[in-house]
Protein backbone atom coordinates (compact mmCIF):
# COMPACT_ATOMS: atom_id res chain seq x y z
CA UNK A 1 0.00 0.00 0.00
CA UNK A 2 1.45 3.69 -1.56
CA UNK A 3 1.68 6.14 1.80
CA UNK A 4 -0.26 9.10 1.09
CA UNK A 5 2.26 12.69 0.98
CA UNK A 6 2.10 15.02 3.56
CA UNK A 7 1.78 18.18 1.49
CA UNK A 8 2.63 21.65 2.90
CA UNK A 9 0.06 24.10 1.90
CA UNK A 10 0.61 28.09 2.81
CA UNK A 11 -2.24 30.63 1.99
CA UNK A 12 -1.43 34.08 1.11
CA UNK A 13 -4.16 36.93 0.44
CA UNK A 14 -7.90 36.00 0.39
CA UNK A 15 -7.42 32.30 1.00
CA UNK A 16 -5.66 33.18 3.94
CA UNK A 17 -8.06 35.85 5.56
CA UNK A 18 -10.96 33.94 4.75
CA UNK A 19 -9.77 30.11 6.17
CA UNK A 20 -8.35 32.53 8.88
CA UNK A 21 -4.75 29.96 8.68
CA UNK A 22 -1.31 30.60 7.01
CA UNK A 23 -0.52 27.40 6.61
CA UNK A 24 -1.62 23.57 7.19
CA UNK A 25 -0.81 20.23 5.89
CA UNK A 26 -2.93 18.28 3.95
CA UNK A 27 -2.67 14.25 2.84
CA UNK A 28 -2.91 14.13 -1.16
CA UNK A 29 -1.07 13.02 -4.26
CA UNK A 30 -2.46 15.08 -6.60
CA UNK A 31 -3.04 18.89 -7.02
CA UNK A 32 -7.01 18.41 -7.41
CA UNK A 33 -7.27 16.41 -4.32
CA UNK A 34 -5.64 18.55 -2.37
CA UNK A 35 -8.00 21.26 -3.17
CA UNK A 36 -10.79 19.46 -2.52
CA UNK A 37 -9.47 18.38 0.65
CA UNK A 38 -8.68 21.87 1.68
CA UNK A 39 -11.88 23.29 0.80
CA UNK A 40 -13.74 20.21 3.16
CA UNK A 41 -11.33 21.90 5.58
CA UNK A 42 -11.88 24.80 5.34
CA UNK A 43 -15.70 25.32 3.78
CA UNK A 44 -15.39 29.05 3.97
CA UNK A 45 -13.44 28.58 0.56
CA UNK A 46 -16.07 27.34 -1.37
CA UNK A 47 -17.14 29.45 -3.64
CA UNK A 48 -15.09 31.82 -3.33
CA UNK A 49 -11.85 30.39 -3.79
CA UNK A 50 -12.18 26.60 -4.40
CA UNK A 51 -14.64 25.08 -6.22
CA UNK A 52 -14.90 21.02 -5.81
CA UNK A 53 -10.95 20.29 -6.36
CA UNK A 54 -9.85 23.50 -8.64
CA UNK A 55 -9.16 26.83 -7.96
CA UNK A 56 -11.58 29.52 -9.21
CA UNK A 57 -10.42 32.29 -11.75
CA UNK A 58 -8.38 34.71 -10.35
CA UNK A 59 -6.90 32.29 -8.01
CA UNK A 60 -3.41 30.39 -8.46
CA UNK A 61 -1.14 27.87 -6.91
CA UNK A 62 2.31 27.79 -7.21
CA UNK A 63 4.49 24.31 -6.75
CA UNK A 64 8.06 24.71 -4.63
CA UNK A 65 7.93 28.19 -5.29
CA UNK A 66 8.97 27.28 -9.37
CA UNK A 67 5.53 26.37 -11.26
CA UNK A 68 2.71 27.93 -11.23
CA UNK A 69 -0.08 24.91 -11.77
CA UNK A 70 -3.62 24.87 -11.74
CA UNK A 71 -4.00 21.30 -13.25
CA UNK A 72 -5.54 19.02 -10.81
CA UNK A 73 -4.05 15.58 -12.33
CA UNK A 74 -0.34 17.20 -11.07
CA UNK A 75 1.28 14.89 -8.95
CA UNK A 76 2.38 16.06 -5.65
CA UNK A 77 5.28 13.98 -3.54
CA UNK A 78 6.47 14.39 -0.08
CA UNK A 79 8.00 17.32 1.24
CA UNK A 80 6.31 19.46 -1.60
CA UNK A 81 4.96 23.10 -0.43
CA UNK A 82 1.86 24.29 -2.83
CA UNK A 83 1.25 27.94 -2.27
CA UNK A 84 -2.77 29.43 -2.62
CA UNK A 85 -2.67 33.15 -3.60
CA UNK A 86 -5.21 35.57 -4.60
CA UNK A 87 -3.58 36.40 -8.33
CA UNK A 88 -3.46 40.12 -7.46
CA UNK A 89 -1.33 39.43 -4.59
CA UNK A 90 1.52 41.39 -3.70
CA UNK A 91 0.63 43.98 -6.46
């Protein structure tokens, strides 16, 4: 039996004032998982952020701080960091 990956998920912007957390970790292997995993977590995203397993538009997450991905077949591995941001972020 395959261990599920620990992924290491920050939130910057909007998906981090509305879940009201910075960062968690959440068991997945691949990107659209996660998301839907997060957004069972946190419910709050729904709709505004998340939307069943993918990221709404105007919302992005970037992979190790190298690819920005929103395709939800992307395979994750241990000790990978996603990053959810708000794509008006920092500008």
């Amino acid at each position: 039996m395959t261990e599920v990956p620990q992924i290491h998920v920050e939130l910057l912007g909007i998906p981090r004032k509305r879940s009201g957390c910075d960062s968690v970790h959440i068991p997945a292997a691949k990107l659209g998982e996660l998301l839907r995993l997060l957004g069972e977590r946190f419910p709050q995203l729904e709709g505004e952020c998340l939307q069943t397993g993918t990221l709404m538009r105007g919302y992005l997450s970037c992979l190790n701080g190298q690819e920005f991905t929103n395709d939800p077949a992307r395979l994750l591995k241990a000790g990978d960091t996603v990053i959810i941001l708000s794509s008006d972020v920092g500008g």
